[in-house]
PDB file of N, CA and C in Angstrom:
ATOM      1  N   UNK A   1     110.945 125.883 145.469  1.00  0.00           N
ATOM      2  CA  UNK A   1     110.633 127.153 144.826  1.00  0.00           C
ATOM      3  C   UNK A   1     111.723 128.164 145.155  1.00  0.00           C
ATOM      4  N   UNK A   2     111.784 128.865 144.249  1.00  0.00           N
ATOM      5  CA  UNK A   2     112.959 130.018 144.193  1.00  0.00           C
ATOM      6  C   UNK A   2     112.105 131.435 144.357  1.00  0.00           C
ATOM      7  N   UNK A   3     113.407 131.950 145.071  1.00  0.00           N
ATOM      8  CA  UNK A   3     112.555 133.533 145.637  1.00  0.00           C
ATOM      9  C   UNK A   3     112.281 134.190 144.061  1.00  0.00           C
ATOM     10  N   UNK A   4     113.142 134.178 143.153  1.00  0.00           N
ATOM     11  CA  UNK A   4     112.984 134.352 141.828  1.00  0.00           C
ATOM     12  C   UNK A   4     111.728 134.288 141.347  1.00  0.00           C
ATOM     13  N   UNK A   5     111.922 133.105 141.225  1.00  0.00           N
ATOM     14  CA  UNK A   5     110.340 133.007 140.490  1.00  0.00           C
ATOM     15  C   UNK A   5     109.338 132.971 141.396  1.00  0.00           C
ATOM     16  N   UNK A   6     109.134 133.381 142.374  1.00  0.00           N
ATOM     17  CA  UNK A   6     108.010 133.642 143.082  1.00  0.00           C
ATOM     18  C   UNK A   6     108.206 135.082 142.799  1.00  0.00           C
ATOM     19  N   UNK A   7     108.992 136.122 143.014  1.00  0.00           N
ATOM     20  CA  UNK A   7     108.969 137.395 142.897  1.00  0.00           C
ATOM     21  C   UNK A   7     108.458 137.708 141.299  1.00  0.00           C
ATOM     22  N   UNK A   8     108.832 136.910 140.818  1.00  0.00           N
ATOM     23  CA  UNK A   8     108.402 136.936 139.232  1.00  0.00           C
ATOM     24  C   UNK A   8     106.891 136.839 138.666  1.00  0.00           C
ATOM     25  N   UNK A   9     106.207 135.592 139.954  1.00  0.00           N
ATOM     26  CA  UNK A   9     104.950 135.469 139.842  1.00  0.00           C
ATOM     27  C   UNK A   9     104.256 136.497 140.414  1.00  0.00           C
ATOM     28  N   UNK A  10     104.388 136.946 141.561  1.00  0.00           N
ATOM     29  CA  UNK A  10     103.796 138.010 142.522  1.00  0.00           C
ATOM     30  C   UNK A  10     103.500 139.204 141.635  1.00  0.00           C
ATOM     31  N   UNK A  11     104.957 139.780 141.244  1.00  0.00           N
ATOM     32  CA  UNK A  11     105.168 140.685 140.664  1.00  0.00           C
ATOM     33  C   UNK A  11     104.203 141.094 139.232  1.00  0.00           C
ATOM     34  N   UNK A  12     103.332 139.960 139.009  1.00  0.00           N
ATOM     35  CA  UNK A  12     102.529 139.953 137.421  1.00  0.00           C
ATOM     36  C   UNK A  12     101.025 140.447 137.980  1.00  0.00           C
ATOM     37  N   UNK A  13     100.815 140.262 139.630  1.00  0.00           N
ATOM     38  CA  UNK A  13      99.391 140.532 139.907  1.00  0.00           C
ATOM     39  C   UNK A  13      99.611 142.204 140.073  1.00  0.00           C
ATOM     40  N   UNK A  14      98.112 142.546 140.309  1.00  0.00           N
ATOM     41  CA  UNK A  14      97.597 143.625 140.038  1.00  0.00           C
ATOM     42  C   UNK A  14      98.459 144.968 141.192  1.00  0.00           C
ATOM     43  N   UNK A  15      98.394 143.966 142.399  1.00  0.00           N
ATOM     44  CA  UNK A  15      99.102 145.057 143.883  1.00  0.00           C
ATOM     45  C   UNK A  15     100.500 145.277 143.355  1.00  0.00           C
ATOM     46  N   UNK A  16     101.143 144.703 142.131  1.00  0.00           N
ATOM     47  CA  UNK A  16     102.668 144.836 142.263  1.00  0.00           C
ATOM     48  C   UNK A  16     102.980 145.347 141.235  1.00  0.00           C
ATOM     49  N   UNK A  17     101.803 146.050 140.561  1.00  0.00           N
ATOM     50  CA  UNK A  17     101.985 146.624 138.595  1.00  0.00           C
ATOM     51  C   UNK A  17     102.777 148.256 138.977  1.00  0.00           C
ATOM     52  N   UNK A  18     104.196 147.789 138.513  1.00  0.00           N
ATOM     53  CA  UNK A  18     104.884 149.020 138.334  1.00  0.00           C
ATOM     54  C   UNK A  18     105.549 148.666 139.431  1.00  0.00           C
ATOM     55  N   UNK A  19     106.045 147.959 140.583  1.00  0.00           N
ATOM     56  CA  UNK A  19     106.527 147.548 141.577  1.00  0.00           C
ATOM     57  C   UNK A  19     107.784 146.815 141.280  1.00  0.00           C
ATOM     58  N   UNK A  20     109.134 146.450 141.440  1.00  0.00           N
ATOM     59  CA  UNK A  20     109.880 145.746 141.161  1.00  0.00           C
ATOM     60  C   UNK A  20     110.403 145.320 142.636  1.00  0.00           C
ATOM     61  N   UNK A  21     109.568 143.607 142.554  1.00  0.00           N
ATOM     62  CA  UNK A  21     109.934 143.443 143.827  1.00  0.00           C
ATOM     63  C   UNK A  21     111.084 142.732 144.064  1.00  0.00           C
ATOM     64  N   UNK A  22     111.668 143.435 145.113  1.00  0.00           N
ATOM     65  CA  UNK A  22     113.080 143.024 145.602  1.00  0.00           C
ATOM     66  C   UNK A  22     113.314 142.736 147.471  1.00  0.00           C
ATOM     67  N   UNK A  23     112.360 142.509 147.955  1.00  0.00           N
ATOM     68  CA  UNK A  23     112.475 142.097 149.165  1.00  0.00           C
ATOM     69  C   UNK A  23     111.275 141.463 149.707  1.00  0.00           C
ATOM     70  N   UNK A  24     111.441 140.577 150.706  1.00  0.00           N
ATOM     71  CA  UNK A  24     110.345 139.711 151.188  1.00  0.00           C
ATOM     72  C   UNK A  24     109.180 140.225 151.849  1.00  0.00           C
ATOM     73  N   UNK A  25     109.618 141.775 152.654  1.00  0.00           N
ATOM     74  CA  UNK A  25     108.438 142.277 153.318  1.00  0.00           C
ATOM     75  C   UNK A  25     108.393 143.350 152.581  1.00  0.00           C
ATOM     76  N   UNK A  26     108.210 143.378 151.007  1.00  0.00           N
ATOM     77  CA  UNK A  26     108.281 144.552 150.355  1.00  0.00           C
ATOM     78  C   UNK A  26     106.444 144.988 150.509  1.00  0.00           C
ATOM     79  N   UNK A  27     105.929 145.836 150.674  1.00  0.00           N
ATOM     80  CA  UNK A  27     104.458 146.218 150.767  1.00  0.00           C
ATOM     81  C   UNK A  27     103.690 146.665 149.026  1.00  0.00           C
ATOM     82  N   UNK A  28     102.553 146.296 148.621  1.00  0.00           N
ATOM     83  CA  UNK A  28     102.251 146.476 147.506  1.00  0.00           C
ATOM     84  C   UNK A  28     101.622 147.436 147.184  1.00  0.00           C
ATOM     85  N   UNK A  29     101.080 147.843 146.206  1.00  0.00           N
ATOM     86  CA  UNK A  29      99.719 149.135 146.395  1.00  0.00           C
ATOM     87  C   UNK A  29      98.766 149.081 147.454  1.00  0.00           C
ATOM     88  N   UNK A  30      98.736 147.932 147.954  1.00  0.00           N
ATOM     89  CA  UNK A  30      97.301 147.339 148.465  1.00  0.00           C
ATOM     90  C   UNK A  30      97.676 147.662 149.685  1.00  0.00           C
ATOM     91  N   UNK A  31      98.985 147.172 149.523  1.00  0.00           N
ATOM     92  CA  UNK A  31      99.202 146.722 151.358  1.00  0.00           C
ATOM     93  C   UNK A  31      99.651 145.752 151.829  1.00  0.00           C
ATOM     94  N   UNK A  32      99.208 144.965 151.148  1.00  0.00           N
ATOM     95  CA  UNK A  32      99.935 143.373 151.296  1.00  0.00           C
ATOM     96  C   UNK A  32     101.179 143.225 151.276  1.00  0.00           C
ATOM     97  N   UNK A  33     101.789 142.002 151.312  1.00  0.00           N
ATOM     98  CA  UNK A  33     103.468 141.973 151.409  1.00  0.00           C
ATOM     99  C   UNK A  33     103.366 140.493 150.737  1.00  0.00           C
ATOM    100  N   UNK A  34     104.229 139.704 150.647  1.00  0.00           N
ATOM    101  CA  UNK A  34     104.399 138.688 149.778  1.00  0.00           C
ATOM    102  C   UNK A  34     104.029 137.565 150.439  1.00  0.00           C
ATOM    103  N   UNK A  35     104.011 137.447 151.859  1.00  0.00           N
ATOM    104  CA  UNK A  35     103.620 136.804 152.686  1.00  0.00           C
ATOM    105  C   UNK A  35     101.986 136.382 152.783  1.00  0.00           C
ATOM    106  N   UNK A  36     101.050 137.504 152.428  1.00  0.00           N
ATOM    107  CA  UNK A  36      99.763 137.583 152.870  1.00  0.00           C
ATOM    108  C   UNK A  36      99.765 137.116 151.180  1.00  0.00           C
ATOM    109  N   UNK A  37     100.190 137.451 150.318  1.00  0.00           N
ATOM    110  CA  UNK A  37      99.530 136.484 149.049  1.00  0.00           C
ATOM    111  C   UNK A  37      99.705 134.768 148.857  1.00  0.00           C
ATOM    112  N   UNK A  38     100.954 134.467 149.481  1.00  0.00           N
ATOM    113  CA  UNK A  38     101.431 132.842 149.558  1.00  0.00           C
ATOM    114  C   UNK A  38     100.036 132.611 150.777  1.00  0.00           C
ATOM    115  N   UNK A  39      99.860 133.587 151.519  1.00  0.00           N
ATOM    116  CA  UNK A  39      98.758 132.448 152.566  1.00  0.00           C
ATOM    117  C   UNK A  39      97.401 132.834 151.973  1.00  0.00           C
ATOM    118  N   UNK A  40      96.684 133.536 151.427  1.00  0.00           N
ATOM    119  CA  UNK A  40      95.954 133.451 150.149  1.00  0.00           C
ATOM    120  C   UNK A  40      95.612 132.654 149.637  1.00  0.00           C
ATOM    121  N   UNK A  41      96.715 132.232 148.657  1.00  0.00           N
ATOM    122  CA  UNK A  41      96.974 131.145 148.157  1.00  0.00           C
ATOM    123  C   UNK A  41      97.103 129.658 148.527  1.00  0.00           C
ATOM    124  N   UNK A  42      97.029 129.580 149.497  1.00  0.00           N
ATOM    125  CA  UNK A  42      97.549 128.235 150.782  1.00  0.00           C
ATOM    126  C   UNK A  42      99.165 128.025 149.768  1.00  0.00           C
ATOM    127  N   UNK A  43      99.747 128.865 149.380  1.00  0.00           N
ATOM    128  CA  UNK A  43     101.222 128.264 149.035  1.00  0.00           C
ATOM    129  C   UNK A  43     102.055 127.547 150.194  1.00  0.00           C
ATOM    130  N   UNK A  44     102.314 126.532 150.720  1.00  0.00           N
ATOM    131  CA  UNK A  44     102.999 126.187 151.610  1.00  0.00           C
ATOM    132  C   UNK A  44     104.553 126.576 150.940  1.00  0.00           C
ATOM    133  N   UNK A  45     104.708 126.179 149.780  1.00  0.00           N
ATOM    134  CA  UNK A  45     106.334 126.813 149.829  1.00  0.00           C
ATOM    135  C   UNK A  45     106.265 127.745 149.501  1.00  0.00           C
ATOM    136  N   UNK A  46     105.738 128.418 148.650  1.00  0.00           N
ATOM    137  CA  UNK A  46     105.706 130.238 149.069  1.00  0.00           C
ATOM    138  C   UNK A  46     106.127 130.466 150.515  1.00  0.00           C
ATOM    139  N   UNK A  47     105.488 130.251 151.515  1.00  0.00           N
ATOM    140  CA  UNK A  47     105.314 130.356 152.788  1.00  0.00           C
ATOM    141  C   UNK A  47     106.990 130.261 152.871  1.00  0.00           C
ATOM    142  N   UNK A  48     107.141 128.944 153.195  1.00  0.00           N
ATOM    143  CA  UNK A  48     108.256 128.457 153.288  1.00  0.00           C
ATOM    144  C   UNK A  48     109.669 129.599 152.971  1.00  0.00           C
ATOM    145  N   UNK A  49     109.411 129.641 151.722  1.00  0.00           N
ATOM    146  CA  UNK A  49     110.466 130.470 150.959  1.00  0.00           C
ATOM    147  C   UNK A  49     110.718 131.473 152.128  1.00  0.00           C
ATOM    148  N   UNK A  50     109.613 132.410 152.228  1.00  0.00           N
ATOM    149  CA  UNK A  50     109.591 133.487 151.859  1.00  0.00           C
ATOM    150  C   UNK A  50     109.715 133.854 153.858  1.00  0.00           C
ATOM    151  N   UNK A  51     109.349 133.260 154.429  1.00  0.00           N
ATOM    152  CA  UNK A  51     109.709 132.767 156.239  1.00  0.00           C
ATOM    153  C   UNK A  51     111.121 132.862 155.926  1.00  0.00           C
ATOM    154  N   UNK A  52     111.634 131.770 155.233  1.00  0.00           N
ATOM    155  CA  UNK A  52     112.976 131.721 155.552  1.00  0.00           C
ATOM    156  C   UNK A  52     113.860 132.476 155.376  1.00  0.00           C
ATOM    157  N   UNK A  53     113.491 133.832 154.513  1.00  0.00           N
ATOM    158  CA  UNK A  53     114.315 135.132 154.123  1.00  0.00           C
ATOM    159  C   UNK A  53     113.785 136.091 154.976  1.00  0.00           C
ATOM    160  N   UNK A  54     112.839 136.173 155.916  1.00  0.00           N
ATOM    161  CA  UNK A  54     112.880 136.845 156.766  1.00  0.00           C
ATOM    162  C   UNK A  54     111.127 137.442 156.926  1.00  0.00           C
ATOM    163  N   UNK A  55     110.446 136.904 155.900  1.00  0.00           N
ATOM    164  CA  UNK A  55     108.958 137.649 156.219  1.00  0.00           C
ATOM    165  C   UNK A  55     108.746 137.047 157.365  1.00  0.00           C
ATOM    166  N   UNK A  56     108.050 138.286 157.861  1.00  0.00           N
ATOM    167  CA  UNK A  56     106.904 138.065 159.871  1.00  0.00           C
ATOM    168  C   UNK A  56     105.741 137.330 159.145  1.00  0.00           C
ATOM    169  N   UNK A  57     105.534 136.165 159.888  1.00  0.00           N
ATOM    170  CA  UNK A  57     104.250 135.719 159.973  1.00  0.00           C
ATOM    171  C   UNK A  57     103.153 136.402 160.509  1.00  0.00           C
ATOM    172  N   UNK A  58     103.293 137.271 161.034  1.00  0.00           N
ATOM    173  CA  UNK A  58     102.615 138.499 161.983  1.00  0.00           C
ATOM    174  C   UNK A  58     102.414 139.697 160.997  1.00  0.00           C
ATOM    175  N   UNK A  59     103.035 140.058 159.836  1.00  0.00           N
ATOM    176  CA  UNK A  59     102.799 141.291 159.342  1.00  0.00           C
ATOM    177  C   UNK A  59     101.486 141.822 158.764  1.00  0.00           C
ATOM    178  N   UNK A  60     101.010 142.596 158.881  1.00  0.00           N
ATOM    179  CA  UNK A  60      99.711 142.742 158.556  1.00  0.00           C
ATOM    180  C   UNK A  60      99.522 143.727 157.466  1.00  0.00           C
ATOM    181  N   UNK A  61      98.488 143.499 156.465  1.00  0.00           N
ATOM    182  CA  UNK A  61      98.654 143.939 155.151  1.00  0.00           C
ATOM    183  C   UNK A  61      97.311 144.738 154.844  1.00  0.00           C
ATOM    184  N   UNK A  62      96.640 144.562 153.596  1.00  0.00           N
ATOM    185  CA  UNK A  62      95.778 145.088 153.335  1.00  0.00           C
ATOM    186  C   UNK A  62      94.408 144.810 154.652  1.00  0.00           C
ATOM    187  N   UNK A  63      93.579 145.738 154.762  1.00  0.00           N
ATOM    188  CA  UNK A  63      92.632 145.926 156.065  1.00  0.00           C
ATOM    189  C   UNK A  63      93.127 145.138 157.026  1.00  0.00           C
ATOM    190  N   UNK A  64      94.198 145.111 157.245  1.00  0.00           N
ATOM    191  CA  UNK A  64      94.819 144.505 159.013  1.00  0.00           C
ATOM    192  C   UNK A  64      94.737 143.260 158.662  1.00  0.00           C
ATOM    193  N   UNK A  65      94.668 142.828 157.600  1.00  0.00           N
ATOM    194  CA  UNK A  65      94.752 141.455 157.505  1.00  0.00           C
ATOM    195  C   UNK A  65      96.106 140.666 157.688  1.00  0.00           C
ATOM    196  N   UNK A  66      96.429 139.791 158.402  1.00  0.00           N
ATOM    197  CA  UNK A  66      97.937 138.967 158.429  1.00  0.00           C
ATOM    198  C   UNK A  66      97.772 138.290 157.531  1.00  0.00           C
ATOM    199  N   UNK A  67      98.652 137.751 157.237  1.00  0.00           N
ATOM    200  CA  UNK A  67      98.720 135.934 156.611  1.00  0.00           C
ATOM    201  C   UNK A  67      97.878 134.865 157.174  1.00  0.00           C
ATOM    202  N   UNK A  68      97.554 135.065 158.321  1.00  0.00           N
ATOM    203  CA  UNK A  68      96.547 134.252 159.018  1.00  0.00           C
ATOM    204  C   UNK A  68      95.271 134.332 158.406  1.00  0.00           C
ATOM    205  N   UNK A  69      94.878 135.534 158.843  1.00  0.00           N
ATOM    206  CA  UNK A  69      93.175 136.096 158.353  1.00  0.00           C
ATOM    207  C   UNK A  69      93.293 135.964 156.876  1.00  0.00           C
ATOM    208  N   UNK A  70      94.512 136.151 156.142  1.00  0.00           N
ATOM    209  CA  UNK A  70      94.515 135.821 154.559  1.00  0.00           C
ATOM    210  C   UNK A  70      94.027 134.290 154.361  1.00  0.00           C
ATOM    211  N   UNK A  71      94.926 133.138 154.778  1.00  0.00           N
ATOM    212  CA  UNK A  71      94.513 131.629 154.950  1.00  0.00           C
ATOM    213  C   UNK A  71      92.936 131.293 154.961  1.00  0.00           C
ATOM    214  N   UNK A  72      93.100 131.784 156.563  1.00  0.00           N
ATOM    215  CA  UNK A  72      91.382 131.690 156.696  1.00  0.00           C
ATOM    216  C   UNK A  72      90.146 131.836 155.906  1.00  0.00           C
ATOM    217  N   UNK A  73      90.359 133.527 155.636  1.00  0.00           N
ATOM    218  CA  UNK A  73      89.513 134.212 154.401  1.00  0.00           C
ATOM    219  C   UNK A  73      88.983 133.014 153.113  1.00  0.00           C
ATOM    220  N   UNK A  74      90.401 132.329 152.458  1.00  0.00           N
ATOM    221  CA  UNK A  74      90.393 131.665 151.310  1.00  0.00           C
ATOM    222  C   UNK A  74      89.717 129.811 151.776  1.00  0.00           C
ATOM    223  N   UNK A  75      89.877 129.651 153.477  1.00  0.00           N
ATOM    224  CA  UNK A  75      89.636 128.348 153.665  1.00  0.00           C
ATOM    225  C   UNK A  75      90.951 127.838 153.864  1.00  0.00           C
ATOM    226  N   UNK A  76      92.110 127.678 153.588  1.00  0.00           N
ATOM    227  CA  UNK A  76      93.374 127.471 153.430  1.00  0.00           C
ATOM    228  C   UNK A  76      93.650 126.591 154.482  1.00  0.00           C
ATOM    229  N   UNK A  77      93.156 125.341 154.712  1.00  0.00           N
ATOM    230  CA  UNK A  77      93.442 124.834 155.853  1.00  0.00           C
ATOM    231  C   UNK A  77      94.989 124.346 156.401  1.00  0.00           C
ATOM    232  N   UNK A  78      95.683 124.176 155.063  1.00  0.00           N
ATOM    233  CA  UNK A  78      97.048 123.628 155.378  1.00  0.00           C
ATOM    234  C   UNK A  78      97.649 124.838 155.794  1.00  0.00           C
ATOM    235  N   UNK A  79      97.781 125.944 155.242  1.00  0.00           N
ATOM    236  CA  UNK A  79      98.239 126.872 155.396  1.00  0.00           C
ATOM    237  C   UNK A  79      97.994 127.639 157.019  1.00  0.00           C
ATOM    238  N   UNK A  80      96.909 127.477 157.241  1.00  0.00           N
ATOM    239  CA  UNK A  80      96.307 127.847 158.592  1.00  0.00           C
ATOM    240  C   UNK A  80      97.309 127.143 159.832  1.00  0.00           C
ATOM    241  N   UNK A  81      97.451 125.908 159.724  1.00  0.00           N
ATOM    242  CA  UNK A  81      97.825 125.074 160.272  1.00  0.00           C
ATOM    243  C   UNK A  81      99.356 125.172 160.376  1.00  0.00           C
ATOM    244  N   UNK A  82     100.314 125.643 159.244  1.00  0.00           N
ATOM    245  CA  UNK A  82     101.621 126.168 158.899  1.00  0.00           C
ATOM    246  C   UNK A  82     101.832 127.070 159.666  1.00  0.00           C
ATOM    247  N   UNK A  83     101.105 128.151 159.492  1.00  0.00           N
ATOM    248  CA  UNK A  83     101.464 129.432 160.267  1.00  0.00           C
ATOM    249  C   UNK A  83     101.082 129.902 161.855  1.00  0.00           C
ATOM    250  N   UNK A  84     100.278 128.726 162.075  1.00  0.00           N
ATOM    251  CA  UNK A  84      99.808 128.484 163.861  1.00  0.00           C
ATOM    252  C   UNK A  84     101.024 127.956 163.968  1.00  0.00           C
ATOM    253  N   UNK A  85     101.725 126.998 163.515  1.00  0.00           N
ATOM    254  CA  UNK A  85     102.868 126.212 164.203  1.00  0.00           C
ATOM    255  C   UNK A  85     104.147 126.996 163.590  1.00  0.00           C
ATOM    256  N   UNK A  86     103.733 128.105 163.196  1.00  0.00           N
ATOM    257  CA  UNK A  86     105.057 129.282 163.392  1.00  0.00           C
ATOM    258  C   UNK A  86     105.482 130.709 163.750  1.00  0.00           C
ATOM    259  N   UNK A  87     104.001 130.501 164.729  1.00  0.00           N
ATOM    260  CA  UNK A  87     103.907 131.438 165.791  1.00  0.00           C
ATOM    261  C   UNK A  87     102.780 132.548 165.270  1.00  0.00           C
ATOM    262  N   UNK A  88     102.369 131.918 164.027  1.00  0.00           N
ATOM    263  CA  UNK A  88     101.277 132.852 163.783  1.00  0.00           C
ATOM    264  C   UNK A  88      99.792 133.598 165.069  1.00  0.00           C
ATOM    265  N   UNK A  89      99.578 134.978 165.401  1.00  0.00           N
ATOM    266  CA  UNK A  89      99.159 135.211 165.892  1.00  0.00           C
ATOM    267  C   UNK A  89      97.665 135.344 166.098  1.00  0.00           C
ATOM    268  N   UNK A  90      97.122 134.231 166.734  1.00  0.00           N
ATOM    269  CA  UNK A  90      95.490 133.806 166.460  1.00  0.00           C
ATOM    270  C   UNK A  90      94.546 135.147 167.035  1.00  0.00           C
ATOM    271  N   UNK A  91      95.305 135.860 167.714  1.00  0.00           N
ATOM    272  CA  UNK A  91      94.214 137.194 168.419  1.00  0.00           C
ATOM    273  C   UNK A  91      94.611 138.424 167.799  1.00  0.00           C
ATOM    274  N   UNK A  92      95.057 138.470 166.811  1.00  0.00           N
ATOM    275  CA  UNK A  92      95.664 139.480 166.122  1.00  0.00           C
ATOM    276  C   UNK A  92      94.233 140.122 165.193  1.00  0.00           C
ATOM    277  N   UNK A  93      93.677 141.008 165.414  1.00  0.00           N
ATOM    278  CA  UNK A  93      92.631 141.426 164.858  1.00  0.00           C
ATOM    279  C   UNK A  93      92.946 142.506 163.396  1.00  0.00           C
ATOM    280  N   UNK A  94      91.787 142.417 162.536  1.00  0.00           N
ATOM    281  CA  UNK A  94      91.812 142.757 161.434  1.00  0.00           C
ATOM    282  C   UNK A  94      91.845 144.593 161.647  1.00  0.00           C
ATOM    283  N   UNK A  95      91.226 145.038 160.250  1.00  0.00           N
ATOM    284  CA  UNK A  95      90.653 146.742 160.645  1.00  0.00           C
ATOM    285  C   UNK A  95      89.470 146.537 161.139  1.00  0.00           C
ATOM    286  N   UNK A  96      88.302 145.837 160.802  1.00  0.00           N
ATOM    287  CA  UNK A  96      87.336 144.913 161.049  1.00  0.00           C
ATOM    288  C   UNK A  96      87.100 145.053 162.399  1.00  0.00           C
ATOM    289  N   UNK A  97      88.077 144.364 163.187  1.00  0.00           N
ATOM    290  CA  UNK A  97      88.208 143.743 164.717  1.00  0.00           C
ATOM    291  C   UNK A  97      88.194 142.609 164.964  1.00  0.00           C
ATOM    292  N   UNK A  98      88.199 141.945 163.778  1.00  0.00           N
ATOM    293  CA  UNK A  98      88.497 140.493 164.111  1.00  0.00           C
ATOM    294  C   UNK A  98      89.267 139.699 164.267  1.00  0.00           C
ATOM    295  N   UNK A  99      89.243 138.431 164.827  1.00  0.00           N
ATOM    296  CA  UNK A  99      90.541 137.522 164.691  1.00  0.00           C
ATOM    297  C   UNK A  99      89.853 136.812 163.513  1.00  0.00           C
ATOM    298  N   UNK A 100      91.218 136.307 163.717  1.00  0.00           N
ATOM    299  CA  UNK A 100      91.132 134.789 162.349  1.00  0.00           C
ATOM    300  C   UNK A 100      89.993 134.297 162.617  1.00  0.00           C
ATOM    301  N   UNK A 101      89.718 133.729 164.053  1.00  0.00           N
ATOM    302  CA  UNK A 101      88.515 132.498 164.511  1.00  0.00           C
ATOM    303  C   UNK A 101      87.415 133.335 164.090  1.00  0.00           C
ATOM    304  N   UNK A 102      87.842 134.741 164.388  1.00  0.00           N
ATOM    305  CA  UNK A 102      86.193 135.322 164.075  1.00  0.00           C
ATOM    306  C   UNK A 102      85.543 135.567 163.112  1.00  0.00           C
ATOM    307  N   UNK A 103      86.688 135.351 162.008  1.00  0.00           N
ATOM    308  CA  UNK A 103      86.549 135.617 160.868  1.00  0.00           C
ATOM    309  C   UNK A 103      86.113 134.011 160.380  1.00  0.00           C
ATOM    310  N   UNK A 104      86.874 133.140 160.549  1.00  0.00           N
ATOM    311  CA  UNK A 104      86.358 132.138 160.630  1.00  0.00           C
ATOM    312  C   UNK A 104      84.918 131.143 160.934  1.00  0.00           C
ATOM    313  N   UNK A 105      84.714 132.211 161.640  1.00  0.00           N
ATOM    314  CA  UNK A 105      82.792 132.108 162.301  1.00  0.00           C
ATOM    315  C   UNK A 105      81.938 132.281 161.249  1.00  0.00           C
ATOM    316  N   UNK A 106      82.256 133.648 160.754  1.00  0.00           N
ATOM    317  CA  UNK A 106      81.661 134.800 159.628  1.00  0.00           C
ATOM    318  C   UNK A 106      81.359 133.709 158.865  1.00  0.00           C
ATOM    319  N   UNK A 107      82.741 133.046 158.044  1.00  0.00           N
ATOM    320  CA  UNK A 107      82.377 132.509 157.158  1.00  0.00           C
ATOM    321  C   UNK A 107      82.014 131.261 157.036  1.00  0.00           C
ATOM    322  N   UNK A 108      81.568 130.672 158.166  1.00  0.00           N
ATOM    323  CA  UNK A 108      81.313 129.338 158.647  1.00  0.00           C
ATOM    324  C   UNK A 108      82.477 128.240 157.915  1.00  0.00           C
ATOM    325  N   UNK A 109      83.211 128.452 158.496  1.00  0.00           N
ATOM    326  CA  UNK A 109      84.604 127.808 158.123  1.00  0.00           C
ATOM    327  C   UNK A 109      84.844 126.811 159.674  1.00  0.00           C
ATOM    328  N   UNK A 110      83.900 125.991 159.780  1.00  0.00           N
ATOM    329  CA  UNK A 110      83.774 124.821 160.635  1.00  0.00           C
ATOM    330  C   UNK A 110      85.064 124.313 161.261  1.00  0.00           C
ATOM    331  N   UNK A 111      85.823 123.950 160.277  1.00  0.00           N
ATOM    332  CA  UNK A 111      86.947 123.450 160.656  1.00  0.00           C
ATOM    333  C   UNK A 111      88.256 124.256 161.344  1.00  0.00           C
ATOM    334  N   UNK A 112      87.631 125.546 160.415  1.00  0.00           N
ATOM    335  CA  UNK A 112      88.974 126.427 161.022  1.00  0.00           C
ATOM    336  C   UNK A 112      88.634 126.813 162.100  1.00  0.00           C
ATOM    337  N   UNK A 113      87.233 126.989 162.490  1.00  0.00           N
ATOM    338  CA  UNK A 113      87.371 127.760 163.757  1.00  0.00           C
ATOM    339  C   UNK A 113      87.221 126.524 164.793  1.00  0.00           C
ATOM    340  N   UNK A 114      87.412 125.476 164.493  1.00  0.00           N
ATOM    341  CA  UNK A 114      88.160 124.228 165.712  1.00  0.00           C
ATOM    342  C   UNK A 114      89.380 124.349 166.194  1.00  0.00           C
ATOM    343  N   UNK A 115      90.313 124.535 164.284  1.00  0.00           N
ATOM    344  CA  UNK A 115      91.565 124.794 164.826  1.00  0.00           C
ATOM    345  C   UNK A 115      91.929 125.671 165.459  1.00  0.00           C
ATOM    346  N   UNK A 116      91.516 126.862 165.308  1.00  0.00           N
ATOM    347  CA  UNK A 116      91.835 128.221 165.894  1.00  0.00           C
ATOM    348  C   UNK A 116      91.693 128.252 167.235  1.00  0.00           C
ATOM    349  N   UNK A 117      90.171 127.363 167.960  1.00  0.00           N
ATOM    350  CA  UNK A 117      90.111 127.429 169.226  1.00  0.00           C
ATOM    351  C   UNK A 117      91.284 126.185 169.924  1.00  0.00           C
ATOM    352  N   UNK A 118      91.785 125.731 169.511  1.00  0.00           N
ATOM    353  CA  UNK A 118      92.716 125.047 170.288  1.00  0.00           C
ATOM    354  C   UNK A 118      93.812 125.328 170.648  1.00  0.00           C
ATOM    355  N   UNK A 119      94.528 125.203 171.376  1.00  0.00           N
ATOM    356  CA  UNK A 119      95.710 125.559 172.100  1.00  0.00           C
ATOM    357  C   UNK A 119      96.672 125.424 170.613  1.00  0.00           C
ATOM    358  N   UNK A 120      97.752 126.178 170.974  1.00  0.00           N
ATOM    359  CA  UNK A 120      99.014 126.186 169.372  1.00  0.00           C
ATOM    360  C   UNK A 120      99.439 126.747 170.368  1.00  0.00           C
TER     361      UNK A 120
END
């Protein structure tokens, strides 16, 4: 995937109307950044891409949400799993106060909150 056409896709949703996005940690109406929609999405190459030009796996977007708590939120298990093994931050709490795992609880997301409790 090309930063192109991912900026191309991003750029058609609702957080980016009137936005011309031109950078990886660009922030949207919302809040979000391009990062927290690829983990949303479980995009692994979104992810990919968009890591490798410089987005924080750590940045936090709409209600304190990271890319993490984004994954989670959607179920995103691959994605979950991507961004633990790239330093994604599991105690990083929402506006909420939550972590991922806790958020993970909420939504009885079984699996994630296994992964979450394990060492990374």
């Amino acid at each position: 995937m090309l930063i192109g056409d991912l900026f191309k896709d991003y750029g058609q949703l609702p957080e980016y109307i009137g936005i011309r996005l031109l950078d990886v940690n660009q922030v949207s109406l919302f809040g979000d950044r391009p990062i927290n929609i690829a983990a949303t999405r479980g995009s692994i190459s979104g992810l990919e891409v968009l890591v490798s030009l410089g987005a924080d796996v750590n940045s936090a977007g709409e209600h304190g949400y990271t890319p993490l708590h984004n994954a989670v939120e959607q179920g995103m298990v691959v994605a979950v799993k991507w961004l633990l093994e790239r330093g994604a931050n599991k105690e990083a709490v929402n506006d909420a106060g939550m972590t991922p795992r806790e958020l993970a609880l909420v939504l009885d997301e079984k699996e994630l909150v296994e992964i979450l409790s394990d060492q990374f």
